[in-house]
Each structure stands twice: as structure tokens, then as C-alpha cells.
N, C-alpha and C. Protein backbone atom coordinates (compact mmCIF):
# COMPACT_ATOMS: atom_id res chain seq x y z
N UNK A 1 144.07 61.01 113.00
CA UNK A 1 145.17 61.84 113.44
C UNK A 1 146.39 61.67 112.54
N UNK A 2 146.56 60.52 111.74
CA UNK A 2 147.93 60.63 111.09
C UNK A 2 147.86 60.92 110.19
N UNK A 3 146.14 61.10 109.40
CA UNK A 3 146.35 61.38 108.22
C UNK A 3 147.02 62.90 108.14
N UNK A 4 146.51 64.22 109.26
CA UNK A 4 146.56 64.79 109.43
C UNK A 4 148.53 65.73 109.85
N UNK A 5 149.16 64.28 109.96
CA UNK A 5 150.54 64.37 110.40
C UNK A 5 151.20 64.25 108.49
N UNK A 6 150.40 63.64 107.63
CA UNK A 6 151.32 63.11 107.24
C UNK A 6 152.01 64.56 105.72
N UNK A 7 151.07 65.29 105.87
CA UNK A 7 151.79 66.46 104.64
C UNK A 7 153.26 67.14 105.82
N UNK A 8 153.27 66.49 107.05
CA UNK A 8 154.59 67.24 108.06
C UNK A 8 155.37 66.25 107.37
N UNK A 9 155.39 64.86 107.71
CA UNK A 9 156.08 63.99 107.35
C UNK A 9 156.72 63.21 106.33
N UNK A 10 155.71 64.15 105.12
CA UNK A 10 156.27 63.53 103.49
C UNK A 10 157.70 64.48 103.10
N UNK A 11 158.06 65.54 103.84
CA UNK A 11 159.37 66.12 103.83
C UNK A 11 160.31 65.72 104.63
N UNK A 12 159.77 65.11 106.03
CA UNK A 12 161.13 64.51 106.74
C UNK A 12 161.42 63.16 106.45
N UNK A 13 160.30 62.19 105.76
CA UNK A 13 160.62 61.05 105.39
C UNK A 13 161.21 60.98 104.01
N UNK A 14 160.31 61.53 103.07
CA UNK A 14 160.92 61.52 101.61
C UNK A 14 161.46 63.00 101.11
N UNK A 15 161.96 63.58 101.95
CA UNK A 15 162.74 64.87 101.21
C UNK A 15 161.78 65.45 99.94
N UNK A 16 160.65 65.41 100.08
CA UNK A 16 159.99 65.55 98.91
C UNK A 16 160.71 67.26 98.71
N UNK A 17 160.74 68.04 99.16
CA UNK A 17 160.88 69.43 99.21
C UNK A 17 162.75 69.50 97.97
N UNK A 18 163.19 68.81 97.64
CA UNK A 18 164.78 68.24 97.20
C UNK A 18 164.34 68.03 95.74
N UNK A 19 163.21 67.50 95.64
CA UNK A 19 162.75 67.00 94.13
C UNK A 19 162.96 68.67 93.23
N UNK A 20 162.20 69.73 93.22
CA UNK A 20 162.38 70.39 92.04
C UNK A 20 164.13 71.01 92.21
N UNK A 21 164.59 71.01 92.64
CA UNK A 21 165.72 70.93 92.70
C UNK A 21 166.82 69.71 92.32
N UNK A 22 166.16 68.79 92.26
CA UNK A 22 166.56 67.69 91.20
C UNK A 22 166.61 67.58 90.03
N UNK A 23 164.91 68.23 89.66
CA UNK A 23 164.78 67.88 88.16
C UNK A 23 165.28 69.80 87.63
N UNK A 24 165.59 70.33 88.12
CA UNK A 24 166.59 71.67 87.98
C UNK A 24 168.12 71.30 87.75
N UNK A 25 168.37 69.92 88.16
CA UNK A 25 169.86 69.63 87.76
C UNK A 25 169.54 68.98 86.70
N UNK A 26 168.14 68.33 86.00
CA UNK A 26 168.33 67.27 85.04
C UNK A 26 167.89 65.75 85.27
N UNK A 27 168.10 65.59 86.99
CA UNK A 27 168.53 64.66 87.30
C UNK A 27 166.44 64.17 87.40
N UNK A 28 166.50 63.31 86.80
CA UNK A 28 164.60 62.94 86.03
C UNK A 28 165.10 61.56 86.30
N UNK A 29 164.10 60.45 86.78
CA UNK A 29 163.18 59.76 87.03
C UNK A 29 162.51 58.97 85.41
N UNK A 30 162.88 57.84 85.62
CA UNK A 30 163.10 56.80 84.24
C UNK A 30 161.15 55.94 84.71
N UNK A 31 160.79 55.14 84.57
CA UNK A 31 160.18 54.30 84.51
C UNK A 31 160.70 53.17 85.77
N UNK A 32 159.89 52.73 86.74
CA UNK A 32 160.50 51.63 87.95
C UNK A 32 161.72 52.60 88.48
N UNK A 33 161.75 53.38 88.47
CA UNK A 33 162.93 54.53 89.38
C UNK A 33 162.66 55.51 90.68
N UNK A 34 163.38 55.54 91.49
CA UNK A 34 163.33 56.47 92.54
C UNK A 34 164.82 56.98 92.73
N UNK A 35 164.47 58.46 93.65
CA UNK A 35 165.60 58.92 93.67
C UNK A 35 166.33 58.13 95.00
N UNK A 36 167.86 57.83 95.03
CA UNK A 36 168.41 57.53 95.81
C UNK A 36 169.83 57.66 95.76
N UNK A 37 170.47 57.49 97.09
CA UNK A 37 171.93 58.34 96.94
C UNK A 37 173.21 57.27 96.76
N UNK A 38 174.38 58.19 95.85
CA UNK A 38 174.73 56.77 95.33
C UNK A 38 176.21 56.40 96.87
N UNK A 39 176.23 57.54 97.42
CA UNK A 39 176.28 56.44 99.03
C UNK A 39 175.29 56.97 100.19
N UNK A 40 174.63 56.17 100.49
CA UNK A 40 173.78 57.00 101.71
C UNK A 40 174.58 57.53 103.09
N UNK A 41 173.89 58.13 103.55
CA UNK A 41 174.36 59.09 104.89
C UNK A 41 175.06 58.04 105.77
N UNK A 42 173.94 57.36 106.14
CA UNK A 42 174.52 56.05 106.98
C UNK A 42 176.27 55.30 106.24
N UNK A 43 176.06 55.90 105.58
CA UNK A 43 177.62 55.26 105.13
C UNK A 43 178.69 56.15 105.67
N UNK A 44 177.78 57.57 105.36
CA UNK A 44 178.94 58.47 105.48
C UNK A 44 178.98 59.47 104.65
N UNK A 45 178.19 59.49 103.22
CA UNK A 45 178.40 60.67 102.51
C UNK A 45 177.47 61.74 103.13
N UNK A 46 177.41 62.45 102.05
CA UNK A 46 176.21 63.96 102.47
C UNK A 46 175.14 63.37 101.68
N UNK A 47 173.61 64.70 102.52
CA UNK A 47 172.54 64.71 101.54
C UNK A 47 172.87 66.08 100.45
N UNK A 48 172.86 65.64 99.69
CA UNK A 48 173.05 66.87 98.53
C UNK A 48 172.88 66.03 96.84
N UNK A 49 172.78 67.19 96.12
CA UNK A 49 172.39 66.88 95.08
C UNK A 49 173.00 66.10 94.48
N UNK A 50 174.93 66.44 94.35
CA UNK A 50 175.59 65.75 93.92
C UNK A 50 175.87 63.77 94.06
N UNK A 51 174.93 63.97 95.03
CA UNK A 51 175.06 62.91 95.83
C UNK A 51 173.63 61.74 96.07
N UNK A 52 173.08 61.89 94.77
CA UNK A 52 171.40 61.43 94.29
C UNK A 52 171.67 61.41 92.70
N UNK A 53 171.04 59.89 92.49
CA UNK A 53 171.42 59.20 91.18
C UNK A 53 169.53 58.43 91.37
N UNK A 54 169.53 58.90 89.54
CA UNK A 54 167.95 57.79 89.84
C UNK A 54 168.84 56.13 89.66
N UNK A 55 167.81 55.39 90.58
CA UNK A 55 167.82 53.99 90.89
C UNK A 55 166.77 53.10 90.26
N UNK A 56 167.05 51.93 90.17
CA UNK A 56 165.42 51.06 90.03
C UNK A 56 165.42 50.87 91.36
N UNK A 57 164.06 50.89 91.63
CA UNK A 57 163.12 50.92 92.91
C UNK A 57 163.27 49.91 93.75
N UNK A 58 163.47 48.25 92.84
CA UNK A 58 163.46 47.24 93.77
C UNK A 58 165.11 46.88 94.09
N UNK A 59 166.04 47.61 93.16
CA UNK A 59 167.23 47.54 93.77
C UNK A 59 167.62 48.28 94.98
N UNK A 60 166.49 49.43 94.77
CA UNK A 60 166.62 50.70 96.17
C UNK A 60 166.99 49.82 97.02
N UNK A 61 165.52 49.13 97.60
CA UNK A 61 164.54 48.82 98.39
C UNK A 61 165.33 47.94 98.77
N UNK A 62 166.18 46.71 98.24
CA UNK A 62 167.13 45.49 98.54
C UNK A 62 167.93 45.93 99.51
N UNK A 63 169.08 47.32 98.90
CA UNK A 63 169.48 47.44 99.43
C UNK A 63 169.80 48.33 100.66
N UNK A 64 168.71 49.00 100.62
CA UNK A 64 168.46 50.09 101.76
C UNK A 64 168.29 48.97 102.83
N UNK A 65 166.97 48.11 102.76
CA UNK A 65 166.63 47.42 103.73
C UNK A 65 168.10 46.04 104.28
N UNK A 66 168.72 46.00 103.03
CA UNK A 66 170.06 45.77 104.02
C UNK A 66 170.83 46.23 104.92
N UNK A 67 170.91 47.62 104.71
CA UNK A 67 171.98 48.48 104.89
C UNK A 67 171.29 48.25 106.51
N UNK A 68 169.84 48.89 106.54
CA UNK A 68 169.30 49.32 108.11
C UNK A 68 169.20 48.04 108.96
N UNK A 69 169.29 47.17 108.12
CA UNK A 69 168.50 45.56 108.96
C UNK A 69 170.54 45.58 109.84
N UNK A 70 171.62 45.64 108.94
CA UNK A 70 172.66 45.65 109.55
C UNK A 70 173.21 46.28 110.24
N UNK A 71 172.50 47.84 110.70
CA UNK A 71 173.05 48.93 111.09
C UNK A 71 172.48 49.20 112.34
N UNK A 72 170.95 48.72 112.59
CA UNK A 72 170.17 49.31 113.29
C UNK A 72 170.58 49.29 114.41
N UNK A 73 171.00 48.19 115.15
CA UNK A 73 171.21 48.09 116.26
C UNK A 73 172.98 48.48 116.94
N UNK A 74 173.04 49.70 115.99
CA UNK A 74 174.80 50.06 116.33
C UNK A 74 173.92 51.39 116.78
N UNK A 75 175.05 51.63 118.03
CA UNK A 75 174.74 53.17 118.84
C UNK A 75 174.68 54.51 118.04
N UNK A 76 173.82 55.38 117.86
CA UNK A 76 174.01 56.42 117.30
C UNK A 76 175.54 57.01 117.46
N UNK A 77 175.85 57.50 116.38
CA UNK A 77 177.45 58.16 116.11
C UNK A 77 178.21 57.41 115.23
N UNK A 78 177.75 55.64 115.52
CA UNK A 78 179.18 54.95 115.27
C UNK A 78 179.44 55.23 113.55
N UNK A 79 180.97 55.09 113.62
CA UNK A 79 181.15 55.66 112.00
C UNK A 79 181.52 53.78 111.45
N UNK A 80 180.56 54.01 109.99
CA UNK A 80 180.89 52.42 109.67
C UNK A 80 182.19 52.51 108.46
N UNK A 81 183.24 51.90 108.76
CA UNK A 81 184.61 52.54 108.21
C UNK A 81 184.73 51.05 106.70
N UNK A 82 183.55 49.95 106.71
CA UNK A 82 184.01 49.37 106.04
C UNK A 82 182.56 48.70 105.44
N UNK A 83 182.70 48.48 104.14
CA UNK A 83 181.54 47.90 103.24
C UNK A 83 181.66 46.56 103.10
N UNK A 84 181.01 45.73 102.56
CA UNK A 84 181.26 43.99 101.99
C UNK A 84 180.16 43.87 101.61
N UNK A 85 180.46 43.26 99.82
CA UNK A 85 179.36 42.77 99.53
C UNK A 85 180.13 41.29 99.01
N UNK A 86 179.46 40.19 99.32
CA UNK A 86 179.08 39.20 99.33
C UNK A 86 180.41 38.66 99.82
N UNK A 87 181.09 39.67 101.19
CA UNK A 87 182.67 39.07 101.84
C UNK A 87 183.81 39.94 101.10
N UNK A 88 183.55 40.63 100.09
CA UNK A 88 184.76 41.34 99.56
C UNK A 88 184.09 42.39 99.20
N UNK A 89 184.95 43.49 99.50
CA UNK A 89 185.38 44.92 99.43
C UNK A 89 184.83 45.41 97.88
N UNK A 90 183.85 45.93 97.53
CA UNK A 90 183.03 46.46 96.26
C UNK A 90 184.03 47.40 95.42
């Protein structure tokens, strides 16, 4: 059954449908790269083009899985008004 879910789900998980419209801005995919946004939603910016920079993959991955491991358990809505990396303001 999920294999069957998953051509629904490769657009709501990975925006795959955003890609030729990426590489229509230029914006191409290096070697160890994925696309990712250079602030994510959860911060506060938009999804849009302007707003997607290629990344290395395992820096994605560091810090995405920070971002959610710190966020998860805040109520849908809340706006996060402040960043810290390692105690001071980036």
C-alpha cells in the first residue's frame, strides 16, 4: 500500500514538482548537494524560488534535524522571533 502512496507523496514531501523551475532559474545542484532554503518556513521565510540555495547534504541534514528536534514540540502557529547558534545571535 505505500508503495502505491508514494508518487502522491514525493511532491508533498520533497516539492519535487519546484525542481524544473529551479534549474529554469540556474539554480543546479553541485556534487553532495540538495536543494534547501536559505531560511526555512519554520523560521519564517516563504517557499519560493528566491528563497532555495543548493546546500551540501550533510550540512542540510545537521541542521534541519536541529531546527525540528527544537521546534517540534511548540504549538502550531507559534512564531519563533529568535535564532542562536552556539548562544549568540548568527
Amino acid at each position: 500500500m505505500l508503495a502505491m502512496s508514494l508518487p502522491k507523496k514525493l511532491d508533498e514531501w520533497f516539492l519535487a514538482e519546484l525542481v524544473p523551475t529551479l534549474l529554469d532559474a540556474r539554480i543546479v545542484l553541485g556534487k553532495n548537494e540538495c536543494y534547501d532554503y536559505k531560511v526555512p518556513p519554520i523560521l519564517g521565510d516563504k517557499l519560493e524560488v528566491a528563497n532555495i540555495e543548493p546546500t551540501d547534504i550533510a550540512v542540510h541534514q545537521g541542521l534541519v534535524s536541529q531546527n525540528h528536534e527544537q521546534a517540534r514540540n511548540l504549538p502550531e502557529g507559534t512564531k519563533i522571533i529568535k535564532v542562536l547558534v552556539d548562544g549568540d545571535e548568527p
